[in-house]
N, C-alpha and C. Protein backbone atom coordinates (compact mmCIF):
# COMPACT_ATOMS: atom_id res chain seq x y z
N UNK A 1 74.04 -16.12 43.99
CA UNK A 1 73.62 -14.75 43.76
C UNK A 1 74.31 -14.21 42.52
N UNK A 2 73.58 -13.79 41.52
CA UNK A 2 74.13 -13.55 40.45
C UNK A 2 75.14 -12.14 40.57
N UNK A 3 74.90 -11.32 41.30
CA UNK A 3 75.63 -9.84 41.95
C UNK A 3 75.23 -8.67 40.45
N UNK A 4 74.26 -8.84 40.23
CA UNK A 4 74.47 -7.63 38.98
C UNK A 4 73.97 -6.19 40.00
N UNK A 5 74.99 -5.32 39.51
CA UNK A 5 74.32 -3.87 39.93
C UNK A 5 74.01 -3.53 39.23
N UNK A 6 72.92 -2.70 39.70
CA UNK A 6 71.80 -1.85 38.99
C UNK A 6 71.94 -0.87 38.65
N UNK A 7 73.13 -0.16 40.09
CA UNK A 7 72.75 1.32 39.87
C UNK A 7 74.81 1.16 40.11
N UNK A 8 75.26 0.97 39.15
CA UNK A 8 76.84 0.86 39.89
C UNK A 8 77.40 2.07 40.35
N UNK A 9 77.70 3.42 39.98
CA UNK A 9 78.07 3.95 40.67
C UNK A 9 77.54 5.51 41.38
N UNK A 10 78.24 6.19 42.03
CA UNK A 10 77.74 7.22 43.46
C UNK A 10 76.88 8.09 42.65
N UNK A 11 77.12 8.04 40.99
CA UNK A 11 76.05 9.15 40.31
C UNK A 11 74.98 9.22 39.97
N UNK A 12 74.50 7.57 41.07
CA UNK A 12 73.25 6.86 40.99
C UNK A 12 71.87 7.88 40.68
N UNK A 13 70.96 7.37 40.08
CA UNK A 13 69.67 8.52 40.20
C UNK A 13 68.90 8.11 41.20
N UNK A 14 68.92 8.94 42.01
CA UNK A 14 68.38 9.11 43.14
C UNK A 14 66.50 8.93 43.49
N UNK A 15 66.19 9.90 41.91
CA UNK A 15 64.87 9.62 42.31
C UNK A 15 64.25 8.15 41.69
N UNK A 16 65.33 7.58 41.14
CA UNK A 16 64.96 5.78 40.55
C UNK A 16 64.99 5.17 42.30
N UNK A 17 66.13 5.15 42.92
CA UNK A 17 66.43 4.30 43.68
C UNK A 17 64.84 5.10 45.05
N UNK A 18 64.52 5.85 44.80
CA UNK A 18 63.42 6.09 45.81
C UNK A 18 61.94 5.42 45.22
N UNK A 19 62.30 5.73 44.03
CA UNK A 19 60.85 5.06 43.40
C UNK A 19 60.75 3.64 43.26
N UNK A 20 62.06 3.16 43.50
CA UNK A 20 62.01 1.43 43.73
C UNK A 20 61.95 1.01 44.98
N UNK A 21 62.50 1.86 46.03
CA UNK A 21 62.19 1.95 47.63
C UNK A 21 60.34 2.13 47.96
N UNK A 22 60.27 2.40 47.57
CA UNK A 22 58.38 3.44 47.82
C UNK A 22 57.71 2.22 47.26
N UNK A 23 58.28 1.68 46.16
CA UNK A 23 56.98 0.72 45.76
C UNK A 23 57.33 -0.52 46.12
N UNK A 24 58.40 -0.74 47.52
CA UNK A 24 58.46 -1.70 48.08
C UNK A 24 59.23 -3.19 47.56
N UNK A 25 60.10 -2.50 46.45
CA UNK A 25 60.44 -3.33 46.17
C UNK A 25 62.16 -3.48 47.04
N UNK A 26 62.54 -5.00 47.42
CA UNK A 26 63.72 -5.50 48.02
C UNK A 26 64.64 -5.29 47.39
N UNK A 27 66.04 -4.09 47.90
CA UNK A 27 67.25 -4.10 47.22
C UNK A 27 68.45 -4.91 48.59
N UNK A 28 69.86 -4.98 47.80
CA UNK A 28 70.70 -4.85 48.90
C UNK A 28 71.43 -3.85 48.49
N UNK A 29 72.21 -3.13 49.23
CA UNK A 29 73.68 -2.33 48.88
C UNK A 29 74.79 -3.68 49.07
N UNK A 30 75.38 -3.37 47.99
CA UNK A 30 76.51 -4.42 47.55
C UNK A 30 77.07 -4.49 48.47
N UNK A 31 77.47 -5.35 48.91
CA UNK A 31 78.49 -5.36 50.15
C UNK A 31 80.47 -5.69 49.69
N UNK A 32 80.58 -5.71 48.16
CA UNK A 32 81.47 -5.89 47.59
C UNK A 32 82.40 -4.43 47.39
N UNK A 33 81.36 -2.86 47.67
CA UNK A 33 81.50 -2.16 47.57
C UNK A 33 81.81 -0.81 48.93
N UNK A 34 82.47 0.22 49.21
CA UNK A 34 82.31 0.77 49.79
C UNK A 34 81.39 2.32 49.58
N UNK A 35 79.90 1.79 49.63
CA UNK A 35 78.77 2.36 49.45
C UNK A 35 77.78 2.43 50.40
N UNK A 36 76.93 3.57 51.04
CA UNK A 36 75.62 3.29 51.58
C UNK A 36 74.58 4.25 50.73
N UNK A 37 73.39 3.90 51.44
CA UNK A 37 72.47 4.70 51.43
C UNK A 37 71.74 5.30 52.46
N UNK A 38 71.56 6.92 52.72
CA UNK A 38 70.87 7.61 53.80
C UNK A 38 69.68 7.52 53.05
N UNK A 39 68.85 6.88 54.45
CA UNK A 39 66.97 6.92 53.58
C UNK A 39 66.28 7.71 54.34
N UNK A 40 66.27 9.03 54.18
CA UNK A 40 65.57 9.82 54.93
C UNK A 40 63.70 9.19 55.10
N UNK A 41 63.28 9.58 56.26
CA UNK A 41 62.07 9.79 56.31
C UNK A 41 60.93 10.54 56.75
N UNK A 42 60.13 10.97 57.17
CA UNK A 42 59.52 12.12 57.88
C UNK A 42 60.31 12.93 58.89
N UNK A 43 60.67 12.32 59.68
CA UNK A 43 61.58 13.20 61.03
C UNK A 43 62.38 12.68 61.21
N UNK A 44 62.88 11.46 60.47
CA UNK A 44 64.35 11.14 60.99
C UNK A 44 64.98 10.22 59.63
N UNK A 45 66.21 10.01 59.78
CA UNK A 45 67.11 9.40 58.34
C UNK A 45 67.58 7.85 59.06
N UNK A 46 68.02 7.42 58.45
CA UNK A 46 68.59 6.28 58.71
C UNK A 46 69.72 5.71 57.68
N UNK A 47 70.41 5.07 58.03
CA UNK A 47 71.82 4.74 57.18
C UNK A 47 71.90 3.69 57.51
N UNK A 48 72.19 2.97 55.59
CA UNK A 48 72.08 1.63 55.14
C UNK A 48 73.72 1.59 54.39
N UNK A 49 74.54 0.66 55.17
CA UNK A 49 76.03 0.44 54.62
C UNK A 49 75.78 -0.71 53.97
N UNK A 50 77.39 -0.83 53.65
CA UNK A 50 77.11 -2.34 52.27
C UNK A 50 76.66 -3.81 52.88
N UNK A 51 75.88 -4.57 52.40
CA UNK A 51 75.37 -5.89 52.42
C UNK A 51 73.67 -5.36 53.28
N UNK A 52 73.36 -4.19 53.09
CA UNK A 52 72.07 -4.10 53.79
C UNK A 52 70.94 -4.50 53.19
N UNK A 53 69.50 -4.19 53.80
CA UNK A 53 68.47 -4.57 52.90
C UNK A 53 68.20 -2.80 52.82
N UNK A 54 67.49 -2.74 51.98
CA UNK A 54 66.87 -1.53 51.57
C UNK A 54 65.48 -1.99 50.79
N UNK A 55 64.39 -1.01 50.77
CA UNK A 55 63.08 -1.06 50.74
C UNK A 55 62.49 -1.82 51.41
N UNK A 56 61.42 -2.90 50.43
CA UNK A 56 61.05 -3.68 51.45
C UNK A 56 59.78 -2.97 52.19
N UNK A 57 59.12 -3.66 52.82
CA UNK A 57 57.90 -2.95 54.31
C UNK A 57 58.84 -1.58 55.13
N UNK A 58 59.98 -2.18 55.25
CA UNK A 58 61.21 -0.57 55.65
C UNK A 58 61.08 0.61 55.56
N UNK A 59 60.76 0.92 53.95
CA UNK A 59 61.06 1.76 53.65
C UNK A 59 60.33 2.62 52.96
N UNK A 60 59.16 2.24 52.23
CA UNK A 60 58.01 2.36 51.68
C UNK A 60 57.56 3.92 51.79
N UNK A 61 57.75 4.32 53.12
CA UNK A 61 57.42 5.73 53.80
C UNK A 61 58.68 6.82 53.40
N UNK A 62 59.85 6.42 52.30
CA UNK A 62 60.96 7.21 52.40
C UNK A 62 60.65 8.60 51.71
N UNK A 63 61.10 9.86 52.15
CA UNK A 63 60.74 10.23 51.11
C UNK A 63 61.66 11.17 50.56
N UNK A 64 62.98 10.72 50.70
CA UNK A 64 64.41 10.85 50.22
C UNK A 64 65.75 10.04 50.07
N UNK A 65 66.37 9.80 49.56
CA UNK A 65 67.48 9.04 49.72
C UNK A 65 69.05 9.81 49.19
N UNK A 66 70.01 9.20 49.98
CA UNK A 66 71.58 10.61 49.42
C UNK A 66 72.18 9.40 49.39
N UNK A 67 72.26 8.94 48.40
CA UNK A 67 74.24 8.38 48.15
C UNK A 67 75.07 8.47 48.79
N UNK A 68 75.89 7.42 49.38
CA UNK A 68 77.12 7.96 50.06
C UNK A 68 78.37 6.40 49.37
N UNK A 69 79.55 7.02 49.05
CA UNK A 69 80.55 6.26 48.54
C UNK A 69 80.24 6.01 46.98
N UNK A 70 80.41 4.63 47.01
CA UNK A 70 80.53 4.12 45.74
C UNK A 70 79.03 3.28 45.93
N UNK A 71 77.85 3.69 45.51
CA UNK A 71 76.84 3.06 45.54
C UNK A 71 76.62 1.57 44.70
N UNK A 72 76.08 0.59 45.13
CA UNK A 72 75.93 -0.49 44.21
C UNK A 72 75.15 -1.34 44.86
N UNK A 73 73.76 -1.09 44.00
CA UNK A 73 72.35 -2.20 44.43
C UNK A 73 72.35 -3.40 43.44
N UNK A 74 71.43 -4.33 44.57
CA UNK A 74 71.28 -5.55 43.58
C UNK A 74 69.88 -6.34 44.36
N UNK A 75 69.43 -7.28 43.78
CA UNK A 75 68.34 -7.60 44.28
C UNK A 75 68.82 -9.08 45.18
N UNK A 76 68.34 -9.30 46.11
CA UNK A 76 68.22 -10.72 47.25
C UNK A 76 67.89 -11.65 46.24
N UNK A 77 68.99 -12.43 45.62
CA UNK A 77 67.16 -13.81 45.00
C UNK A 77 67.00 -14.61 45.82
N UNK A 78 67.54 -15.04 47.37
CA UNK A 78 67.37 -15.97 47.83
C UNK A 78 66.47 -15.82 49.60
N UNK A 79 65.91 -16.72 50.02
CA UNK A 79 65.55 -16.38 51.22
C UNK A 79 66.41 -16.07 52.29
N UNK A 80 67.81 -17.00 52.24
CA UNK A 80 68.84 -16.62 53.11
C UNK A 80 69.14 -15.31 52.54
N UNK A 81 69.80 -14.85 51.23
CA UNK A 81 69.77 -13.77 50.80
C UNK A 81 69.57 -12.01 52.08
N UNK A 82 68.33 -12.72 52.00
CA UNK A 82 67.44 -11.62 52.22
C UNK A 82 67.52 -11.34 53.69
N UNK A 83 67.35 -12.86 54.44
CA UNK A 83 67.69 -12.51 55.64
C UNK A 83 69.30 -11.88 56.37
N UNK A 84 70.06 -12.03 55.56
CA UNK A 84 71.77 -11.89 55.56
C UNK A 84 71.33 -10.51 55.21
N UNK A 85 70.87 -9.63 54.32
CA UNK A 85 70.69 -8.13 54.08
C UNK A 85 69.83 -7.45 55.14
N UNK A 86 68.83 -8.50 55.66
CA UNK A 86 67.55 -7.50 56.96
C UNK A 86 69.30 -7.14 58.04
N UNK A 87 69.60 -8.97 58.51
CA UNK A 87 70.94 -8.92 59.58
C UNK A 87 71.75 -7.80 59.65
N UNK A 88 72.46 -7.23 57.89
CA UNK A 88 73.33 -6.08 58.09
C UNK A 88 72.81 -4.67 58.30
N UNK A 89 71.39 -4.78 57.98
CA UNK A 89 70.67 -3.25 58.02
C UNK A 89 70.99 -3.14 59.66
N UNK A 90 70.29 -4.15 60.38
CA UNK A 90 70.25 -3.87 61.96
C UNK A 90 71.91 -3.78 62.91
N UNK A 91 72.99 -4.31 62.06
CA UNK A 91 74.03 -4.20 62.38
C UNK A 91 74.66 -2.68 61.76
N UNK A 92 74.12 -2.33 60.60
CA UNK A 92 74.53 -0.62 60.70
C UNK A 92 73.53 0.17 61.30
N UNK A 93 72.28 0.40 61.59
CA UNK A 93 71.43 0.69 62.80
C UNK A 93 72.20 0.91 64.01
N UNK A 94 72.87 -0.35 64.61
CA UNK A 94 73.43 -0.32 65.83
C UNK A 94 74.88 0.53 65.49
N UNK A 95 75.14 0.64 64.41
CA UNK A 95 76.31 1.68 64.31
C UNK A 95 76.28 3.09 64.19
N UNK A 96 74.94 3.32 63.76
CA UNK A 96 74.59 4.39 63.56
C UNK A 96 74.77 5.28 65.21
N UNK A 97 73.62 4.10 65.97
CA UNK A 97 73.07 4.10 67.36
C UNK A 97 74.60 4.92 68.04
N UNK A 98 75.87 4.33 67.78
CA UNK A 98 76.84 4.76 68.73
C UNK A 98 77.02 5.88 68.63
N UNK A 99 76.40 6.83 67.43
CA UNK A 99 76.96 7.87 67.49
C UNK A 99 75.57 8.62 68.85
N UNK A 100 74.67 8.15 68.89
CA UNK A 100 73.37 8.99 69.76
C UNK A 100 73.72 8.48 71.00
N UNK A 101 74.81 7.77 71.60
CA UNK A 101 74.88 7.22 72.64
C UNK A 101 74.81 8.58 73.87
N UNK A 102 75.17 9.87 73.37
CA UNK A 102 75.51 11.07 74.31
C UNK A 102 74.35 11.88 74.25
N UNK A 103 74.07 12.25 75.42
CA UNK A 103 73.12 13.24 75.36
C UNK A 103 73.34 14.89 74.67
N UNK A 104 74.34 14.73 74.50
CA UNK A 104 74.56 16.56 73.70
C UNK A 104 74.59 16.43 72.80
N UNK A 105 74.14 17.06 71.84
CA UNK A 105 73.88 17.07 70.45
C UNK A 105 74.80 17.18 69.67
N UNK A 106 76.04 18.13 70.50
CA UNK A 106 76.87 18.44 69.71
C UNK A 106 77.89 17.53 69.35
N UNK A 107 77.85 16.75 70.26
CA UNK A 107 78.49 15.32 70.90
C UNK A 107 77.99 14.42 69.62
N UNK A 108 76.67 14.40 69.45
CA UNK A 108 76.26 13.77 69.04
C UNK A 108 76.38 13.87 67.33
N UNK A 109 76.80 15.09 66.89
CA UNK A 109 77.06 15.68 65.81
C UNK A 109 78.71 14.88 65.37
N UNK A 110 79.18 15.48 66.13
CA UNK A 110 80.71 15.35 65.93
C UNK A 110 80.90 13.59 65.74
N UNK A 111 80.30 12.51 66.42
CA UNK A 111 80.61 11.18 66.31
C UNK A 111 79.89 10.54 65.65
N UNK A 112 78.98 11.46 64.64
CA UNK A 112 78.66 10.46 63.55
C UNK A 112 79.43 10.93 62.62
N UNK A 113 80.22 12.29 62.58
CA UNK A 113 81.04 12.60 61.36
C UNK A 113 82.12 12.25 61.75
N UNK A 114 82.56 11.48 62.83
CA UNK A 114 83.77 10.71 63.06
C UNK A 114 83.60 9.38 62.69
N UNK A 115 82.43 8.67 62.91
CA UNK A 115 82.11 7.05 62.32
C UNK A 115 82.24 7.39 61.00
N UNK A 116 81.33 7.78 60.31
CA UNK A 116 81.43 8.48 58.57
C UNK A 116 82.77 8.60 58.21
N UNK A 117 83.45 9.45 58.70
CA UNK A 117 84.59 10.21 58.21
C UNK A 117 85.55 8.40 58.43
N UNK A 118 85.68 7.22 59.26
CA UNK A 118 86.30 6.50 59.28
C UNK A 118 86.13 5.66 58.43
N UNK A 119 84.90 5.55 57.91
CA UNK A 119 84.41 4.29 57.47
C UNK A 119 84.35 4.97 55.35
N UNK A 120 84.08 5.90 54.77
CA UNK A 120 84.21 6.80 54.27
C UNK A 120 85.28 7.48 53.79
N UNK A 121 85.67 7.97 54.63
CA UNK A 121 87.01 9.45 54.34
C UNK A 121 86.06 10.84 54.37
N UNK A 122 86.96 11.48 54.33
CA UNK A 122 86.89 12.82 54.72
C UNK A 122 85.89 14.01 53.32
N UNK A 123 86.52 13.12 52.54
CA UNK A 123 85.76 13.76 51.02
C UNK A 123 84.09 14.03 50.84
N UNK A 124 84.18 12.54 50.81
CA UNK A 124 83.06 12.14 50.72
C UNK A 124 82.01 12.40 52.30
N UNK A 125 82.20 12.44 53.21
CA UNK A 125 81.50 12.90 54.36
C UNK A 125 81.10 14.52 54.13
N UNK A 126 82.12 15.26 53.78
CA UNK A 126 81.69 16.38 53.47
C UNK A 126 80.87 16.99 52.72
N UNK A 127 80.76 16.14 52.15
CA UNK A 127 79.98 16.45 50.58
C UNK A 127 78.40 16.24 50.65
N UNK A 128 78.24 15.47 52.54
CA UNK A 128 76.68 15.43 53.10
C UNK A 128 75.93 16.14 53.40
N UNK A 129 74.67 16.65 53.27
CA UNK A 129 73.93 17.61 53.75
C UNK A 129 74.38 17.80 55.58
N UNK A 130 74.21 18.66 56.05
CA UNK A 130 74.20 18.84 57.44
C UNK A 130 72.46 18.45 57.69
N UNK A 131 72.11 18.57 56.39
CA UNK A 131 70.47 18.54 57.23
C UNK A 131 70.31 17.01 57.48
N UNK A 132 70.75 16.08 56.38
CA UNK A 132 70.54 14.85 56.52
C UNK A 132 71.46 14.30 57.38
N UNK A 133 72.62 14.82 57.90
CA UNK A 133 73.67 13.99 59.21
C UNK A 133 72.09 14.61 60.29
N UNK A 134 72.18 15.49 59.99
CA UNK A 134 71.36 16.30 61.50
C UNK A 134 70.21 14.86 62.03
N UNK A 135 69.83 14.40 60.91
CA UNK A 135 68.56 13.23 60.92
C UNK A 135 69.05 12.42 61.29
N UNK A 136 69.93 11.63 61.37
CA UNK A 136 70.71 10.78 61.38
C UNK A 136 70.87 10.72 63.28
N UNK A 137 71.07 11.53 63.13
CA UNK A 137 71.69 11.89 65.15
C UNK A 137 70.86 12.52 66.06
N UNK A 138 69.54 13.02 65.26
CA UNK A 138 68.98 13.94 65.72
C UNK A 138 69.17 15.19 66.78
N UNK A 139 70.03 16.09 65.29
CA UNK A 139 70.19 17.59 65.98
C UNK A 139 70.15 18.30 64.71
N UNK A 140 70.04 19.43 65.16
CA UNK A 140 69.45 20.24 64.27
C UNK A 140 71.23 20.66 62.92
N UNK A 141 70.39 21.17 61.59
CA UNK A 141 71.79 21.18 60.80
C UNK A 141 72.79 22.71 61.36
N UNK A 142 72.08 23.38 61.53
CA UNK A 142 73.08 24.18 62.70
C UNK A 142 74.54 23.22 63.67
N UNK A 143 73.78 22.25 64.72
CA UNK A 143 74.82 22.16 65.16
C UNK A 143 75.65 20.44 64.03
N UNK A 144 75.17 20.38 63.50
CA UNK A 144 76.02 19.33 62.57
C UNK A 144 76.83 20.50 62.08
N UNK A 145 77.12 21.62 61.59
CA UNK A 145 77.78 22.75 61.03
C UNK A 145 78.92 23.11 62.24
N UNK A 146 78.34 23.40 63.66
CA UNK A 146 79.41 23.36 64.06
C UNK A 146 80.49 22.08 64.85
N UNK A 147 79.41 20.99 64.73
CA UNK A 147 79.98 19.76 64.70
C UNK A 147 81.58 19.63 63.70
N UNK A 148 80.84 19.82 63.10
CA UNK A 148 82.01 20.19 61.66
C UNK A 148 83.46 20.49 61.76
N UNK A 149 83.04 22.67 62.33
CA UNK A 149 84.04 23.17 62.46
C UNK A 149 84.45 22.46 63.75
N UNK A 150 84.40 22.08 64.82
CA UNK A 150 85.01 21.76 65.43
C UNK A 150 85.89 20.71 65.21
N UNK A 151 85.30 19.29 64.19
CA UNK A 151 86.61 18.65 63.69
C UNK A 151 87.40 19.02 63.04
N UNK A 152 87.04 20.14 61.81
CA UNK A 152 88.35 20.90 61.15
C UNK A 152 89.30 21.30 61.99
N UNK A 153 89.15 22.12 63.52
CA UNK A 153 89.81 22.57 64.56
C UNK A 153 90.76 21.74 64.91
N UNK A 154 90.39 20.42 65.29
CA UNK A 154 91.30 19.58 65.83
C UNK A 154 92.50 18.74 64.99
N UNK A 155 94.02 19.34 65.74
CA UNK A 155 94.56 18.47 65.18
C UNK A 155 94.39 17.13 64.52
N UNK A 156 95.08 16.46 63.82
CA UNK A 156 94.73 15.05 63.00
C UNK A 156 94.92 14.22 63.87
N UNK A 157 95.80 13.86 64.99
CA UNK A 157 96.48 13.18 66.25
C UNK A 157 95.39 13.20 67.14
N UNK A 158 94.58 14.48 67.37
CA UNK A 158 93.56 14.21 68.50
C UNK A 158 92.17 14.30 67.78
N UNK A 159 92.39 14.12 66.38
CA UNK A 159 90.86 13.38 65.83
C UNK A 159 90.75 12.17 65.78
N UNK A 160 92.11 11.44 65.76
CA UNK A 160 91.76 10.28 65.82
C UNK A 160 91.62 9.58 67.60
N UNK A 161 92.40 10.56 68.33
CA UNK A 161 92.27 9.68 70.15
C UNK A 161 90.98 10.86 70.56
N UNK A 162 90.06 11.32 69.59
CA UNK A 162 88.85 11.75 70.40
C UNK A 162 88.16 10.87 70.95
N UNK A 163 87.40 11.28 72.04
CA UNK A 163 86.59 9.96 72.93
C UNK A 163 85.22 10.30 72.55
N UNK A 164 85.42 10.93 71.61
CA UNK A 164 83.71 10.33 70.54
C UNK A 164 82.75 9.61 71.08
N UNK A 165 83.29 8.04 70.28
CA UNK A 165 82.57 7.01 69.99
C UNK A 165 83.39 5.81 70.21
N UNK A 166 83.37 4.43 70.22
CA UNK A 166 83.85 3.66 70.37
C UNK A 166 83.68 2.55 69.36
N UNK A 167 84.30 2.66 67.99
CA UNK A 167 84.15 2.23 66.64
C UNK A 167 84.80 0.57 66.49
């Protein structure tokens, strides 16, 4: 794999990396990097961490995408390639998944900005739309807002032994 990025870093243009998503063409997020991509779509978002596939039959329908970290695409040239990038999409899927494991929203708010905020930091999580976490977990950006304040609330000691999620 030759590893060239395309788009190396978080000040990526956004509406390139959608217009190469839409017309179906196969990226990965570097997995050398600590970068994803949120690919919004009609009613719900989805989050692509490093070594994922992006576009593709996937994604075609996106009709947004937000940067998160240090972004860095590159193309699959190989068939294993490709299947090693579908593998990590469905392995951050299922990470995503832990945060919807609770039925309360608010619940559900707070432990994806605790997966984020771990995997991430604190900077950069903030700097996310509430509308697009809201997609992500499905709740509205209201309670991703007070998702929020409630982690600002909590000591640093009991943000990290919150019983969230199980990371």
């Amino acid at each position: 794999m030759s590893n060239k990025s395309l788009l190396p870093q978080i000040t990526v243009n956004s509406t390139q990396v959608l217009t190469q998503l839409s017309s179906g063409q196969l990226l990965t997020i570097d997995p050398r990097r600590r970068g994803g991509l949120i690919v919004c779509k009609r009613h719900h978002a989805e989050f692509a961490g490093p070594g994922s596939a992006v576009g593709g039959v996937c994604d075609i329908d996106s009709s947004k995408v937000i940067p998160v970290g240090d972004l860095g695409l590159t193309h699959p040239e190989s068939y294993q390639e490709r299947q090693k990038a579908y593998a990590m999409r469905q392995k951050w899927f299922r990470f995503t998944q832990k945060a919807m494991e609770s039925s309360v929203p608010l619940q559900r708010a707070q432990a994806i900005l605790f997966l984020l905020d771990k995997y991430f930091g604190f900077e950069t999580v903030n700097h996310l739309p509430d509308e697009v976490l809201g997609q992500l977990v499905g709740v509205l950006p209201k309670t991703m807002k007070m998702g929020r304040q409630c982690m600002a609330n909590l000591p640093q000691s009991k943000q990290q032994d919150a019983k969230l999620v199980r990371v």
